[in-house]
Protein backbone atom coordinates (compact mmCIF):
# COMPACT_ATOMS: atom_id res chain seq x y z
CA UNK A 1 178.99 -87.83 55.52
CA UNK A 2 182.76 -87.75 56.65
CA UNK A 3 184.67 -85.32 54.99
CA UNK A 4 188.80 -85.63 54.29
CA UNK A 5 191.11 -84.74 56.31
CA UNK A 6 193.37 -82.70 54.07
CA UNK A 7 197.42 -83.41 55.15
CA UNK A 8 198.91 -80.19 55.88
CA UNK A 9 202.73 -80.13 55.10
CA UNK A 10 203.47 -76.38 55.49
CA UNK A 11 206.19 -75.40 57.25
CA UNK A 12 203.94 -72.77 58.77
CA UNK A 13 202.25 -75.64 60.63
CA UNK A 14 202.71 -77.58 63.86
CA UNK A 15 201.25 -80.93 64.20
CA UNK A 16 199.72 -81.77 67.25
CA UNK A 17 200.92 -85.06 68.16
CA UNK A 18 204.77 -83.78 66.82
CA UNK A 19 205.38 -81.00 69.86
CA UNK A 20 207.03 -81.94 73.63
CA UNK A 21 205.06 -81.22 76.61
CA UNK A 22 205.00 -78.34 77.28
CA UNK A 23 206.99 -76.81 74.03
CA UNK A 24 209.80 -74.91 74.00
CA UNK A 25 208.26 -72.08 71.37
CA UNK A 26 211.57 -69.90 71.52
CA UNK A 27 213.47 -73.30 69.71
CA UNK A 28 210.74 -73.60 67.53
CA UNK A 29 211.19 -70.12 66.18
CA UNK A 30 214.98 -69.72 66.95
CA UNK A 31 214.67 -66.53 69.00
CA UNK A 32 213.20 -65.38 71.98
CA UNK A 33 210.92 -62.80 71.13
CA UNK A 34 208.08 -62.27 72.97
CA UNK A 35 204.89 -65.01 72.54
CA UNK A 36 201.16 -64.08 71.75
CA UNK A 37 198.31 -66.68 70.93
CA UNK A 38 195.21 -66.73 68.89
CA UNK A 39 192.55 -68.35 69.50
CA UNK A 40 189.99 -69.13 66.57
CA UNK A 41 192.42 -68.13 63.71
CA UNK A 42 189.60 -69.00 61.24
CA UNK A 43 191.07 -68.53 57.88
CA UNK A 44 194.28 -66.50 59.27
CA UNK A 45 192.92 -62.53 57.92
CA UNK A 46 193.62 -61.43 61.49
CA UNK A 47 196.67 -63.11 62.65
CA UNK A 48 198.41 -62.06 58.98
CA UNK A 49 197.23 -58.46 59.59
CA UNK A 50 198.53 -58.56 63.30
CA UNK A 51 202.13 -60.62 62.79
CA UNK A 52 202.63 -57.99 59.52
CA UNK A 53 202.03 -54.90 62.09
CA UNK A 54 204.28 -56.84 64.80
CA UNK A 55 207.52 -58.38 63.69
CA UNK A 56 208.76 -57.95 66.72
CA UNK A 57 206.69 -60.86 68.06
CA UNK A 58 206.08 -64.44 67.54
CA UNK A 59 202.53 -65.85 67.40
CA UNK A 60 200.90 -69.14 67.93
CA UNK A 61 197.95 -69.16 65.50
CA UNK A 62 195.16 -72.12 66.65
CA UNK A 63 192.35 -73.31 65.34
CA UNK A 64 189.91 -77.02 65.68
CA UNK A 65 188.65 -77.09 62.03
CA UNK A 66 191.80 -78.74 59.24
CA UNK A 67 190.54 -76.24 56.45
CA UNK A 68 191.05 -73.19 58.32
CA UNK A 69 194.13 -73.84 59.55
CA UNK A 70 195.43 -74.86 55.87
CA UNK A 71 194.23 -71.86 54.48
CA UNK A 72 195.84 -69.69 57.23
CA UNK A 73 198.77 -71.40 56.03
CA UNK A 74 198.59 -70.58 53.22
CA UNK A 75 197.76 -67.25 53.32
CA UNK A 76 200.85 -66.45 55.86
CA UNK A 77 202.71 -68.01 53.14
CA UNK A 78 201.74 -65.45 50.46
CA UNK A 79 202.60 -62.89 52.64
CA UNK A 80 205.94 -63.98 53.85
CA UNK A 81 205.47 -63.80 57.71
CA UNK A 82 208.43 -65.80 59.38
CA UNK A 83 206.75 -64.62 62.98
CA UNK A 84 203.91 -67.49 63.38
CA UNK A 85 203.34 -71.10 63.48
CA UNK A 86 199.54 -73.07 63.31
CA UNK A 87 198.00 -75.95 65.39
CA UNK A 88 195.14 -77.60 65.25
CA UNK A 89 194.05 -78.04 68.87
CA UNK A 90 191.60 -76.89 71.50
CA UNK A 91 192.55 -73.83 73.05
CA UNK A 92 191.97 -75.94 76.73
CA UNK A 93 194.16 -78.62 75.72
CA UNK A 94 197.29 -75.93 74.30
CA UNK A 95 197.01 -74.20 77.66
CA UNK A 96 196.86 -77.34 79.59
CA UNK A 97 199.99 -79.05 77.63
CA UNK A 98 201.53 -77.42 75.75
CA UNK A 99 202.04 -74.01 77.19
CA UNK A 100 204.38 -73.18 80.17
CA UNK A 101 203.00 -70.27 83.41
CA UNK A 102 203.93 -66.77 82.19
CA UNK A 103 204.97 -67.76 78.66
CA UNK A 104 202.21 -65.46 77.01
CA UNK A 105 202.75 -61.77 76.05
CA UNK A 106 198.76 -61.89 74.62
CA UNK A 107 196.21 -63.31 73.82
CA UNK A 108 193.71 -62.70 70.92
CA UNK A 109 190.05 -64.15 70.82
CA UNK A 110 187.89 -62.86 67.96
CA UNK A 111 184.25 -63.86 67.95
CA UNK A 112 184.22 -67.25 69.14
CA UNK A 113 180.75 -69.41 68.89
CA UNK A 114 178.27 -67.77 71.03
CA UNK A 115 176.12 -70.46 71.13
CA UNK A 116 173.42 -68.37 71.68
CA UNK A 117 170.56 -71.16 73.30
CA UNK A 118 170.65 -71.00 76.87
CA UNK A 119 170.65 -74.26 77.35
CA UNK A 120 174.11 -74.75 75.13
CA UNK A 121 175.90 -71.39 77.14
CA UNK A 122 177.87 -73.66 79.18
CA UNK A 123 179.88 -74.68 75.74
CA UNK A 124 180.88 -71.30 75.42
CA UNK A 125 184.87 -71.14 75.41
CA UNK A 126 185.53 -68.21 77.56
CA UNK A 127 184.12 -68.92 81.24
CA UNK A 128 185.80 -68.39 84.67
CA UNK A 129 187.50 -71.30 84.80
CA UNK A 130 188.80 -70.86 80.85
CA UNK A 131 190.18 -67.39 82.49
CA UNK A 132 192.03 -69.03 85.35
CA UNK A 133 193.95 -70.81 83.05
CA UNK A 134 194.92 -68.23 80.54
CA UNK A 135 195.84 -65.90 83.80
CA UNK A 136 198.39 -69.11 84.40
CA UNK A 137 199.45 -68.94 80.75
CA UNK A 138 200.04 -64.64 80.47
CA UNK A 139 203.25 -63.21 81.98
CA UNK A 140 202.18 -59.83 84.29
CA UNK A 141 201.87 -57.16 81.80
CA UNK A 142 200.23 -59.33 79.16
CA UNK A 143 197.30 -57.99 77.22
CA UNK A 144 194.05 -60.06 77.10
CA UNK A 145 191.66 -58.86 73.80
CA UNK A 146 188.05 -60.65 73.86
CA UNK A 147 185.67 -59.74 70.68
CA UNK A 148 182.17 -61.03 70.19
CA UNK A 149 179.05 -59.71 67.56
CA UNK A 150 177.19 -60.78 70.79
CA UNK A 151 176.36 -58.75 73.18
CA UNK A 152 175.31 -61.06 75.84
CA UNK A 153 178.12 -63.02 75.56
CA UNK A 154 180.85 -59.71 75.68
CA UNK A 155 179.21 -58.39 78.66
CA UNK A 156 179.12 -62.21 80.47
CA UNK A 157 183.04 -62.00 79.34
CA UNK A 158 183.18 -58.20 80.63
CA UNK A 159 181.83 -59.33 84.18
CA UNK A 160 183.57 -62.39 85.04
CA UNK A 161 186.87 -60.62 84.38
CA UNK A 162 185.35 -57.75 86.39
CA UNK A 163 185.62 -60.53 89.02
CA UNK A 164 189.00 -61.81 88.75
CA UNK A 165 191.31 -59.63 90.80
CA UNK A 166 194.54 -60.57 88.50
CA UNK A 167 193.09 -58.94 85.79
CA UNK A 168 192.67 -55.08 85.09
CA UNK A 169 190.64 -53.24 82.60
CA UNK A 170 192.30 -51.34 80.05
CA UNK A 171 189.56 -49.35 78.62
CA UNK A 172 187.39 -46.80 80.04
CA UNK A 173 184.22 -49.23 80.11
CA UNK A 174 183.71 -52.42 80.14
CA UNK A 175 182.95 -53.21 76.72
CA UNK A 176 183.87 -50.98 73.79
CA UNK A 177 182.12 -50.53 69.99
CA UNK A 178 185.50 -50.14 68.67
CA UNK A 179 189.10 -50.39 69.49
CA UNK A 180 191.94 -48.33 68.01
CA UNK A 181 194.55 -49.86 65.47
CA UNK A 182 193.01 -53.26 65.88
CA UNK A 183 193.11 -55.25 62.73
CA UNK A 184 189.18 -56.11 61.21
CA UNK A 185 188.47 -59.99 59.96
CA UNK A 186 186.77 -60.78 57.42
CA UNK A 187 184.14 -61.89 59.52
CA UNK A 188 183.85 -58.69 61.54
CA UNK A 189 184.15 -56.57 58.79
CA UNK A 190 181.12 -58.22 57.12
CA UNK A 191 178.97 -57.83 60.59
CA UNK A 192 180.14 -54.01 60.68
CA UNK A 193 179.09 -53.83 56.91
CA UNK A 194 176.01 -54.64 57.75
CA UNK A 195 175.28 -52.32 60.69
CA UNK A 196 176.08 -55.17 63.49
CA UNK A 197 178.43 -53.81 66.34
CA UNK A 198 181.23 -55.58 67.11
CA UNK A 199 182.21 -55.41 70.94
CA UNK A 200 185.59 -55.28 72.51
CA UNK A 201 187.07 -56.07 75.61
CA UNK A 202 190.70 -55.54 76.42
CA UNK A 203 192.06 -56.64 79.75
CA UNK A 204 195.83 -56.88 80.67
CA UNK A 205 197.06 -59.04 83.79
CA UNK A 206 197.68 -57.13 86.56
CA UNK A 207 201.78 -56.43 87.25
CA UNK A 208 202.79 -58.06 90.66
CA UNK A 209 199.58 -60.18 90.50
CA UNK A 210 200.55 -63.76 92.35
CA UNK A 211 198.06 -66.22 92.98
CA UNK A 212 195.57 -66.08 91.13
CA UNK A 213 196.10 -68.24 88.35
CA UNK A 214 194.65 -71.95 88.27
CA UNK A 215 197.10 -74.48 88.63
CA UNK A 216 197.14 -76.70 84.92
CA UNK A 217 194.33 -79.35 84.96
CA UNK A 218 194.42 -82.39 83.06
CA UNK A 219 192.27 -81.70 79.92
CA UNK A 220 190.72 -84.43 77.34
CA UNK A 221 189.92 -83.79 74.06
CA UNK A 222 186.54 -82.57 73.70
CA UNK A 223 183.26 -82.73 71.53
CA UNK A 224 184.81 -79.90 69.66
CA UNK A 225 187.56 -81.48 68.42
CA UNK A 226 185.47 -85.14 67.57
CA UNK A 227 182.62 -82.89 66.17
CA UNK A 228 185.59 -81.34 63.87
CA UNK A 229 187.29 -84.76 62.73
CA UNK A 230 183.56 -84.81 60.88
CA UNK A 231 183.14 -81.06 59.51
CA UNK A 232 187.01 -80.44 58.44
């Protein structure tokens, strides 16, 4: 059965169809401080936790399902936090419109779907071509942090960005059990409860890269976002 779409009127959040392409973020939060994204906010325990740490910064908080993003709302209205704005929209689709080359000082992506069947991999978010386009997206210097409870799918993560000369590691290994002064979910702190690692990959793009980057695509709405309109 359909479920309702719940109207968001927060002034925490940013409706899709409402922003210019791309969007001028630094008018949208009347300063110029430098941008970060997150991708997946869920229910917004991270991104409160990281804009509280970093007020400094201004954060685009994203997200395809209506009831997370209204309850990130709210919760970044409980705590006051000036520093980020939500939309619901496909990561692919933000990059592709909304987003201008270089405009990205991070980019956060905590345990997205694994889809762990072989046969459904290919829907995974993060592949080489998803990479391109956040290289485009990331000014040189800008960190990249990837999370999964999945170990296939970190180390598939850890590998392709092996592989893509505009990115450098920034840990001693490719994938790391833990990663210092980084802010817990909910959800990872209930897989770490229960004696599931958590794996971390931080990557930053390379200063003086050029080149690299994928030039923006034109990008369609995908199943995600129809399969959402259904399971708000």
């Amino acid at each position: 059965m359909t479920q309702r779409m719940i109207e968001i009127t927060s002034p925490w959040f940013l409706a899709e169809e409402t922003l210019a392409i791309p969007t001028d973020f630094s008018a949208v939060f009347g300063n110029k401080n430098p941008l970060a994204l997150e991708i997946g906010c869920g229910i917004g325990d991270f991104i409160t936790q990281l804009a509280t740490r970093q007020p400094q910064r201004n954060f685009i908080a994203i997200d395809i399902y209506n009831k997370g993003c209204l309850k990130t709302c709210n919760r970044l209205q409980q705590n006051g936090l000036s520093n980020v704005r939500v939309i619901r929209t496909e990561a692919r689709y933000l990059l592709a419109q909304f987003l201008t080359p270089e405009s990205l000082a991070a980019v956060y992506i905590n345990c997205p779907d694994p889809w762990p069947k072989k046969r459904h991999r290919k829907r995974r978010l993060v592949n080489g071509e998803f990479l391109l386009a956040l290289l485009r997206a990331m000014r040189p210097g800008a960190d990249l942090f990837f999370s999964s409870d999945v170990a296939d799918y970190a180390l598939d993560v850890a590998d392709q960005l092996q592989n893509l000369p505009g990115f450098e590691n920034r840990m001693s290994a490719p994938v790391a059990f833990e990663l210092a002064d980084y802010p817990l979910s909910k959800y990872m702190r209930r897989f770490l409860a229960q004696g599931q690692p958590i794996h971390f990959i931080h990557h930053r793009r390379r200063v003086g890269d050029t080149g690299h980057a994928m030039p923006p695509q034109p990008v369609s709405r995908g199943f995600r976002s129809a399969w959402s309109e259904h399971h708000a």
